[in-house]
C-alpha atoms as a PDB file:
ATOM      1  CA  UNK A   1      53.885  84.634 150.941  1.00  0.00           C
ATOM      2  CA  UNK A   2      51.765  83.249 153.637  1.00  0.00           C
ATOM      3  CA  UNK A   3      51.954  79.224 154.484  1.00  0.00           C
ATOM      4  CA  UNK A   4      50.096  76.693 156.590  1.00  0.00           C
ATOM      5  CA  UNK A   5      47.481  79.082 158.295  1.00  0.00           C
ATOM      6  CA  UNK A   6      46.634  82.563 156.589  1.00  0.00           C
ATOM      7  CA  UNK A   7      46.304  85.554 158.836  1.00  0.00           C
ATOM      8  CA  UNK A   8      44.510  87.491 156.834  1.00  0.00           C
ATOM      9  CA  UNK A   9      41.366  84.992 156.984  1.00  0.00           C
ATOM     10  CA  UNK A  10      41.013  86.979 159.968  1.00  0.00           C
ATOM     11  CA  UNK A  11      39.664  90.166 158.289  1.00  0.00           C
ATOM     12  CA  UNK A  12      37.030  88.161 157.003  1.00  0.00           C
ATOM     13  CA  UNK A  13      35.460  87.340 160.412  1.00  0.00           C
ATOM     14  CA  UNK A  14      33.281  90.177 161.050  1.00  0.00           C
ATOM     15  CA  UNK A  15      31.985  90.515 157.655  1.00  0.00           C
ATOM     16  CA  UNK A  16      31.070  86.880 157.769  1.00  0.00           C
ATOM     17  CA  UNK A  17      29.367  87.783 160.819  1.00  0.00           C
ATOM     18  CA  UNK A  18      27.550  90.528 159.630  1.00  0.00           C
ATOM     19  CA  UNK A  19      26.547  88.296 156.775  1.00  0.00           C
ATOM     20  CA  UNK A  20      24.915  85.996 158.953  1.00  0.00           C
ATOM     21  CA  UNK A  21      23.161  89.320 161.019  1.00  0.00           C
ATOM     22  CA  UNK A  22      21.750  90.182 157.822  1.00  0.00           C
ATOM     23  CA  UNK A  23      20.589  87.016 156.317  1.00  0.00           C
ATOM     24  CA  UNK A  24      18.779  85.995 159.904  1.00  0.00           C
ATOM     25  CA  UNK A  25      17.320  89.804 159.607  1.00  0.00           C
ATOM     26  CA  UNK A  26      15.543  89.252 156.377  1.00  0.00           C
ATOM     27  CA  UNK A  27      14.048  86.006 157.635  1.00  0.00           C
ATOM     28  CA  UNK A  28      13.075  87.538 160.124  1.00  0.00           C
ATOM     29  CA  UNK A  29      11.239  91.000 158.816  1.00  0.00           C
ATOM     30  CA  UNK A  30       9.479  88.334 155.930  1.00  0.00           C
ATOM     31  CA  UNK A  31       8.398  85.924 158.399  1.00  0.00           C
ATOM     32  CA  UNK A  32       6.981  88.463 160.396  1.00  0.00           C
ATOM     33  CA  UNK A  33       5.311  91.254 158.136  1.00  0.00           C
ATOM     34  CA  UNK A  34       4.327  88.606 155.875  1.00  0.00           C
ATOM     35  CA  UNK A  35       1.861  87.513 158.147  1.00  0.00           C
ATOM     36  CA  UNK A  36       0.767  90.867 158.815  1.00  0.00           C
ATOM     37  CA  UNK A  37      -1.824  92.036 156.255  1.00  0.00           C
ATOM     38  CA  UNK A  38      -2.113  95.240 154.858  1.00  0.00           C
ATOM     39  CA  UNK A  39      -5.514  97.392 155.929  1.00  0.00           C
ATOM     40  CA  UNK A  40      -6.600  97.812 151.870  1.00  0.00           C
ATOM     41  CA  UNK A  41      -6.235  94.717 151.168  1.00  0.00           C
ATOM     42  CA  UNK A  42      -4.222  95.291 148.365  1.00  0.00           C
ATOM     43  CA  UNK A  43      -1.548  91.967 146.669  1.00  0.00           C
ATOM     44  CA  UNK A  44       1.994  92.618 145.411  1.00  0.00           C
ATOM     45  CA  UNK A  45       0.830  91.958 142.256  1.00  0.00           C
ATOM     46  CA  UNK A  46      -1.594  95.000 142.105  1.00  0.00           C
ATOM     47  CA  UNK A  47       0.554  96.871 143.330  1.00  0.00           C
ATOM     48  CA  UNK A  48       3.085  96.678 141.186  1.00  0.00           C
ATOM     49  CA  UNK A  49       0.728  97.229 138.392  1.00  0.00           C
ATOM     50  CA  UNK A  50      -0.478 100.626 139.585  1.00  0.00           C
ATOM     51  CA  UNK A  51       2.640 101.857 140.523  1.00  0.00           C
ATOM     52  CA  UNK A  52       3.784 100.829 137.366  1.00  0.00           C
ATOM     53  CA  UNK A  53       0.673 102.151 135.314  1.00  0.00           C
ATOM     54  CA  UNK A  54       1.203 105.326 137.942  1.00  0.00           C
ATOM     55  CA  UNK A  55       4.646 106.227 136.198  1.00  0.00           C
ATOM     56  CA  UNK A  56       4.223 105.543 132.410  1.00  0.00           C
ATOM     57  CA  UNK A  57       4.945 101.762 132.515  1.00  0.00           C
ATOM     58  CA  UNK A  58       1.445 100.264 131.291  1.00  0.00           C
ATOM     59  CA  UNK A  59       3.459  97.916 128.975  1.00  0.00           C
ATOM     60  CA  UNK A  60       5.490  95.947 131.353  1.00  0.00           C
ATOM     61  CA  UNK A  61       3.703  92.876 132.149  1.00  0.00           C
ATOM     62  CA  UNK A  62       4.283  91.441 135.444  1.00  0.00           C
ATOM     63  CA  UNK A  63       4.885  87.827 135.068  1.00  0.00           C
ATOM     64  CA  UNK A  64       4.765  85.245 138.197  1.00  0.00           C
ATOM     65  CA  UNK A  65       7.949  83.174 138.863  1.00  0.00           C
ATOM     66  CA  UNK A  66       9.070  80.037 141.506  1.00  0.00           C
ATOM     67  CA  UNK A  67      10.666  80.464 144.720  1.00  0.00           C
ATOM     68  CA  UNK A  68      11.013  83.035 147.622  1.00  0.00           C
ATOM     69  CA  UNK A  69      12.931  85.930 147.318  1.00  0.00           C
ATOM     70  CA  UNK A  70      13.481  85.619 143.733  1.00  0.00           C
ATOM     71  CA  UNK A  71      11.424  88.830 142.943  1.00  0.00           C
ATOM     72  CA  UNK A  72      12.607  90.935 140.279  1.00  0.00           C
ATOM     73  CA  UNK A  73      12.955  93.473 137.202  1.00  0.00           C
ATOM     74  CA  UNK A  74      14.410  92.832 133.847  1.00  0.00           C
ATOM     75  CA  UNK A  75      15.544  96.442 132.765  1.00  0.00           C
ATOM     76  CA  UNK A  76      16.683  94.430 129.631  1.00  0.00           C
ATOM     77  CA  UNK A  77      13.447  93.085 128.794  1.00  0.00           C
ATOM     78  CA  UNK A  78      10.863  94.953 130.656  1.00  0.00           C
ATOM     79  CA  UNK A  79       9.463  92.547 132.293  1.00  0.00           C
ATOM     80  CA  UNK A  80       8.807  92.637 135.979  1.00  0.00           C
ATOM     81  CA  UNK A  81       8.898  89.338 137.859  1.00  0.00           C
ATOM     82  CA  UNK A  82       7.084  88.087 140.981  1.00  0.00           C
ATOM     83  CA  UNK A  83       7.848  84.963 142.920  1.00  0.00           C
ATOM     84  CA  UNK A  84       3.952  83.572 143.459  1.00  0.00           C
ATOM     85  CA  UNK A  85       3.550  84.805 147.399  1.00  0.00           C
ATOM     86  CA  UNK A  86       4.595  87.663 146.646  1.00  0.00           C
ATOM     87  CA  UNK A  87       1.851  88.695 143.958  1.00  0.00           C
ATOM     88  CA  UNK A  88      -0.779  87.188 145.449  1.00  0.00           C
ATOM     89  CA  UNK A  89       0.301  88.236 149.064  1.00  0.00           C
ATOM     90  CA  UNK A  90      -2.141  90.715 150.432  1.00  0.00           C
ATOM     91  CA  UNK A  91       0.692  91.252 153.408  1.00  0.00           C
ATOM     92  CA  UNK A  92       2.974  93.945 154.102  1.00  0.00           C
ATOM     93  CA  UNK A  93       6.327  92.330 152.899  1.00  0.00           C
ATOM     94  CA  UNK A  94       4.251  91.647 149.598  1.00  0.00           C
ATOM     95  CA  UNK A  95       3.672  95.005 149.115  1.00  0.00           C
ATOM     96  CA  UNK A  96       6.961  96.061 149.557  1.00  0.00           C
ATOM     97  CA  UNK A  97       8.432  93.948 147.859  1.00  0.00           C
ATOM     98  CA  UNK A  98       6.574  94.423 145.132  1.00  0.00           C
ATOM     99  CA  UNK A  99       7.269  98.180 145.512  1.00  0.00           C
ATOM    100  CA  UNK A 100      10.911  97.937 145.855  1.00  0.00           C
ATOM    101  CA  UNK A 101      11.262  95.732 142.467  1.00  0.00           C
ATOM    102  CA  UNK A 102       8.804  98.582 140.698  1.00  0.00           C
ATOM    103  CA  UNK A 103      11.376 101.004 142.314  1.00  0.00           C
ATOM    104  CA  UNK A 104      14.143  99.551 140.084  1.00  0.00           C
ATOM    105  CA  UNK A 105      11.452 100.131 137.050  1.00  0.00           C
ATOM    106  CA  UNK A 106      11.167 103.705 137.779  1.00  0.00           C
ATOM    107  CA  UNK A 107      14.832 103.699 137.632  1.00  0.00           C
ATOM    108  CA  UNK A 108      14.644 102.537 134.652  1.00  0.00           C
ATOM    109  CA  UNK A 109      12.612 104.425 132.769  1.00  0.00           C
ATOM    110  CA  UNK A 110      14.211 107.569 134.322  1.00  0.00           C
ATOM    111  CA  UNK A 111      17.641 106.690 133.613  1.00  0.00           C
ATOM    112  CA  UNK A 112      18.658 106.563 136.993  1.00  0.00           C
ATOM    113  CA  UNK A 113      22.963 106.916 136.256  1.00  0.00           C
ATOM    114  CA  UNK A 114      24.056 104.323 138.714  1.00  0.00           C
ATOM    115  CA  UNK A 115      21.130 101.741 137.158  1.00  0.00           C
ATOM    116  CA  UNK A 116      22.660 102.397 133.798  1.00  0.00           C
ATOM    117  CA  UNK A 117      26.274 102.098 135.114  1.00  0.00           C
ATOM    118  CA  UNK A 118      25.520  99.158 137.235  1.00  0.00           C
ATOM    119  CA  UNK A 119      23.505  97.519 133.868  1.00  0.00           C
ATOM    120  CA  UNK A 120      26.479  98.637 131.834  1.00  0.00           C
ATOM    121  CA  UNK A 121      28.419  96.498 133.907  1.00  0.00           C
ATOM    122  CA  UNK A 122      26.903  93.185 134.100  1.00  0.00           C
ATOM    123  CA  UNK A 123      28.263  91.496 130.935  1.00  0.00           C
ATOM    124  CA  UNK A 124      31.782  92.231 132.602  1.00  0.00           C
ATOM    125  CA  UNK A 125      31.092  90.994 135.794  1.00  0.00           C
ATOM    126  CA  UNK A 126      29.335  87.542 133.971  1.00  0.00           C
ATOM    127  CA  UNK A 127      32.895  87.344 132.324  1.00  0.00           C
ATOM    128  CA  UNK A 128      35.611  88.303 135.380  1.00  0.00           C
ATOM    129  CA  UNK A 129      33.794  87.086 138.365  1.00  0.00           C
ATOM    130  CA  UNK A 130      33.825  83.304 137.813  1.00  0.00           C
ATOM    131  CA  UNK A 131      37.414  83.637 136.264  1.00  0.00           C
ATOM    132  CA  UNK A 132      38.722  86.238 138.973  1.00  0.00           C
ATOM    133  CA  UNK A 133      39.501  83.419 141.565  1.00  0.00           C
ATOM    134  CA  UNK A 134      41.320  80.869 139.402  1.00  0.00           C
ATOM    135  CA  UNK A 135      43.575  83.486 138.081  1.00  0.00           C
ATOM    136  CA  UNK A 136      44.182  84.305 141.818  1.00  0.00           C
ATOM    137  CA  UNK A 137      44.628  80.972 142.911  1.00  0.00           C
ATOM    138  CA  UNK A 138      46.877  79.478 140.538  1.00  0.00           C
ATOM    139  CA  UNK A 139      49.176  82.883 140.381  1.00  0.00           C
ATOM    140  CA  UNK A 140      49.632  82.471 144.348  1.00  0.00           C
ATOM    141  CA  UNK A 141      50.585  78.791 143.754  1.00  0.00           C
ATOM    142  CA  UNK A 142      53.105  79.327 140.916  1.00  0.00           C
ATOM    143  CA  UNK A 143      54.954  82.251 142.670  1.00  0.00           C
ATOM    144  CA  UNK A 144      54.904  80.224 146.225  1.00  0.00           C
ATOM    145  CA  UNK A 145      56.157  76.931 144.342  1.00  0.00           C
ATOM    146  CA  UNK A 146      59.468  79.417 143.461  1.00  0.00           C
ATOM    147  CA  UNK A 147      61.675  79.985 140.214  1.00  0.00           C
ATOM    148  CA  UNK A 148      62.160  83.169 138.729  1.00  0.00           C
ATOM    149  CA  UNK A 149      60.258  82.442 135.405  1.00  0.00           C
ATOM    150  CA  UNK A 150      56.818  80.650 137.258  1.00  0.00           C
ATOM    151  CA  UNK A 151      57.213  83.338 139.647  1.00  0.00           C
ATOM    152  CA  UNK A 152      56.734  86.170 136.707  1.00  0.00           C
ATOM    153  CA  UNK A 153      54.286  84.723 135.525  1.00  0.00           C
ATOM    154  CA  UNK A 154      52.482  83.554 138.640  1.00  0.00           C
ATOM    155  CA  UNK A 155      52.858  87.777 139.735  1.00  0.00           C
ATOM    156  CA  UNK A 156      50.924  88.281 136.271  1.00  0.00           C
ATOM    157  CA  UNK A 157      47.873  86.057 136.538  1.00  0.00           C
ATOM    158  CA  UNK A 158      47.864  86.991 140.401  1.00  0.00           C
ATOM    159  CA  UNK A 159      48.052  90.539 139.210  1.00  0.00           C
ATOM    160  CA  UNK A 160      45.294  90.115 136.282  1.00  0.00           C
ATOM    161  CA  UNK A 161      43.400  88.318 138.636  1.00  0.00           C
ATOM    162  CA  UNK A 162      43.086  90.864 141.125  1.00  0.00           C
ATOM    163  CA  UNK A 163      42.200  93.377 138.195  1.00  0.00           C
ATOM    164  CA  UNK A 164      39.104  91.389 137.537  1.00  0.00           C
ATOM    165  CA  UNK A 165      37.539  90.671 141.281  1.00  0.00           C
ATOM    166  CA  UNK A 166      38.580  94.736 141.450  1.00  0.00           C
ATOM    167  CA  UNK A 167      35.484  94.674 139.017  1.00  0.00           C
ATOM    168  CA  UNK A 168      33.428  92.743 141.360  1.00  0.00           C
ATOM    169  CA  UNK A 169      34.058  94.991 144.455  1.00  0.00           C
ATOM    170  CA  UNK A 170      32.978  97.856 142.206  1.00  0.00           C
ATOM    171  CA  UNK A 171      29.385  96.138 141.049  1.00  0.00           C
ATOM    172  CA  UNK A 172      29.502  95.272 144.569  1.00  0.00           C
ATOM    173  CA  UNK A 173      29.761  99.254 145.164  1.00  0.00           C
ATOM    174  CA  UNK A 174      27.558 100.555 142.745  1.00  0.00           C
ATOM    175  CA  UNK A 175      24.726  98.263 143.568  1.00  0.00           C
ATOM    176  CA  UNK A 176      23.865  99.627 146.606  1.00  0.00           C
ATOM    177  CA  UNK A 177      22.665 102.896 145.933  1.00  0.00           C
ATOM    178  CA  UNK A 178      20.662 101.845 143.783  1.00  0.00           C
ATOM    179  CA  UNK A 179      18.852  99.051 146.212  1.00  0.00           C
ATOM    180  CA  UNK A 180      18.890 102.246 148.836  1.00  0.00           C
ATOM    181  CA  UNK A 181      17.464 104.501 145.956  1.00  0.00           C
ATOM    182  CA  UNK A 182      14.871 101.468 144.804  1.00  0.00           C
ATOM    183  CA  UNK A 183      13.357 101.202 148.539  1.00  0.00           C
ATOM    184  CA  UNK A 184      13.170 104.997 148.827  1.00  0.00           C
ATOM    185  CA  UNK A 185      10.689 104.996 145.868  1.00  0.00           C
ATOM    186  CA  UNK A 186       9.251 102.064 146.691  1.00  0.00           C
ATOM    187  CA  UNK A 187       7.915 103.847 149.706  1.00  0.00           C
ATOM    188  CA  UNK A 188       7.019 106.699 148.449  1.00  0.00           C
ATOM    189  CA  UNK A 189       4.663 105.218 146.327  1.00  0.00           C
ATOM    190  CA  UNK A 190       3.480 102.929 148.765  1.00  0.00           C
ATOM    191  CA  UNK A 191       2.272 106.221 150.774  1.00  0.00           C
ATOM    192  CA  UNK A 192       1.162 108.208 148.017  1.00  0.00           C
ATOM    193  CA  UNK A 193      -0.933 105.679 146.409  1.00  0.00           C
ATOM    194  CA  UNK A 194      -2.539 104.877 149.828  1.00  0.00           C
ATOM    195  CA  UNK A 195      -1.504 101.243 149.880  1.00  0.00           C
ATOM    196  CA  UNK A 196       0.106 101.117 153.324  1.00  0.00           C
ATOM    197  CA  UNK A 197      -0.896 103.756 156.265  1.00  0.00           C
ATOM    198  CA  UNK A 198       1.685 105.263 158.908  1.00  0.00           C
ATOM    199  CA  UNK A 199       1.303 102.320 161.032  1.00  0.00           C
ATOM    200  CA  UNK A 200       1.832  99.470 158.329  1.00  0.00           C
ATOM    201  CA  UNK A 201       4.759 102.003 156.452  1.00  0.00           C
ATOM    202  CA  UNK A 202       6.871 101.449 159.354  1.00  0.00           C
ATOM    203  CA  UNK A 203       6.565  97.859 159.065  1.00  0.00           C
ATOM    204  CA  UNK A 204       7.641  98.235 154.810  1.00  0.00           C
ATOM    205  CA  UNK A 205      10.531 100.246 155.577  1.00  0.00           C
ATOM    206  CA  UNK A 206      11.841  97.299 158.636  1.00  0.00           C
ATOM    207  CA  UNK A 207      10.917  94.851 155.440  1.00  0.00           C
ATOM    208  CA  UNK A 208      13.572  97.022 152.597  1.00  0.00           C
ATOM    209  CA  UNK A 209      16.112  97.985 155.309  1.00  0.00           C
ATOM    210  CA  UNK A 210      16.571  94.492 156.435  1.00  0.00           C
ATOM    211  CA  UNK A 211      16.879  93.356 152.385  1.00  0.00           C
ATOM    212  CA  UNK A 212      18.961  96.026 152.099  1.00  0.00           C
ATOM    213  CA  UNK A 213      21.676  95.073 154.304  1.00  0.00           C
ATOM    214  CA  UNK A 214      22.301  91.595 152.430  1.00  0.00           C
ATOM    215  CA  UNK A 215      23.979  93.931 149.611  1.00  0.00           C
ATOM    216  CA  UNK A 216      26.001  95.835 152.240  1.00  0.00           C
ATOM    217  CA  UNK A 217      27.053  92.399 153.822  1.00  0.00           C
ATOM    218  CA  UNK A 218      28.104  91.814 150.132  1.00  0.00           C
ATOM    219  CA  UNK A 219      30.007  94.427 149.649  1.00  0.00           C
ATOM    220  CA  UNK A 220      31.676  93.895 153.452  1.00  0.00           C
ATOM    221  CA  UNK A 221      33.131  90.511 152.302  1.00  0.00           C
ATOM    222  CA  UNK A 222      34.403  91.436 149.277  1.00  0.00           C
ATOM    223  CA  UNK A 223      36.214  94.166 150.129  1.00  0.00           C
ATOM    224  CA  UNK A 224      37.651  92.549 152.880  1.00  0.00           C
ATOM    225  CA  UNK A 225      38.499  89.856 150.325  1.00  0.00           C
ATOM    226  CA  UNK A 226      40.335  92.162 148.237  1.00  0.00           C
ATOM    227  CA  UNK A 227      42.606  93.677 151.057  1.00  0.00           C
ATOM    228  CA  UNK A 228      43.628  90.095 151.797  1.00  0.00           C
ATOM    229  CA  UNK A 229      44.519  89.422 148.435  1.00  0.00           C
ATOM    230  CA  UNK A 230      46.380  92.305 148.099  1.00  0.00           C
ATOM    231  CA  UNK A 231      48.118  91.672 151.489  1.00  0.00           C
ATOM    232  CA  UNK A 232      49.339  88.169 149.815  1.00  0.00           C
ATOM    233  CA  UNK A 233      50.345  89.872 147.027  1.00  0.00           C
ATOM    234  CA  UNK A 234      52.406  92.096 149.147  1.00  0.00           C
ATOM    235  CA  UNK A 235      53.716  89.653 151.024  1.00  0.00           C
ATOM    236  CA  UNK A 236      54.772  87.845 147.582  1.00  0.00           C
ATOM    237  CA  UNK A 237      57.682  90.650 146.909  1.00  0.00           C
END
């Protein structure tokens, strides 16, 4: 068991790092291509609705919501949400944006596996990863504070614990193919329905990519989060 300063806070450096990388990347692609507008003049909100009417989807409403960033689809409601720029946006990153969250609905009403798997999931991640961390926590404390019966039990919530945020790391996992697979629709639609042209698809894919890498940085810290765990756990024998 580690004391005073933990070691293993090191491993979480670079993914922090990367974190950072990727959440100064997306400000940056938005702030840039959202000032760029698209040549057909086209919003997010149309075209999400003729991508959408383009695959079958006629009865999913698109419904406008507050914020940035806080565009999405409810695969449990049908319902596909825009935050207000976004829909009304006539600029690249509204587009694809807009694209990328009609992506997921495509997914949907394909069955794309790891959509279903990854939707499958969600009520157990609601449920393990708020209680992951306290299990974790207090476990480490009782086997540190010594005694062979706290100890047991400390090694079993630590243990149970770890179980759970195991959970996490694999939401974590199976999200991003399906945010790769999303943006890979997103523009081929874009292209096929003549709503970006070579020039302005190179600024939509910048756009995704750069979203894109907030779920790897995701999945960077948690894993790394796990290994240290386990290494305390190790270090707990």
């Amino acid at each position: 068991m580690f004391y005073g300063f933990d070691p293993t806070f090191i491993l979480l450096i670079p993914a922090i790092i990367f974190t950072i990388h990727a959440q100064n990347k997306v400000k940056n692609a938005y702030g840039k291509y959202s000032r760029i507008e698209v040549r057909s003049g086209i919003t997010g909100g149309e075209t999400a609705r003729r991508i959408l009417d383009r695959n079958g989807m006629q009865y999913v409403p698109i419904e406008i919501i507050d914020g940035q960033m806080t565009d999405n689809y409810d695969p449990a409601k049908d319902v596909m949400h825009l935050s207000r720029d976004v829909c009304n946006g006539t600029s690249i990153a509204s587009v694809s944006i807009a694209a990328h969250e009609s992506g997921h609905a495509i997914q949907d009403v394909r069955e794309y596996g790891f959509l279903k798997f990854r939707i499958a999931m969600v009520p157990a991640v609601n449920l393990v990863s708020g209680a992951s961390w306290p299990l974790i926590i207090i476990g480490i404390l009782m086997v540190s504070l010594g005694g062979i019966q706290m100890a047991g039990i400390g090694n079993l919530l630590l243990n149970i614990g770890i179980i759970m945020f195991c959970v996490v790391v694999l939401f974590h996992t199976v999200t991003l193919p399906v945010e790769f697979n999303a943006s890979r629709r997103a523009i081929t639609q874009l292209q096929e329905l003549g709503i970006v042209d070579d020039e302005e698809v190179r600024g939509a894919k910048k756009v995704l990519s750069a979203a894109a890498m907030t779920y790897v940085a995701a999945l960077a810290v948690s894993v790394m989060n796990l290994i240290r765990i386990l290494l305390i756990r190790g270090s707990s024998n």
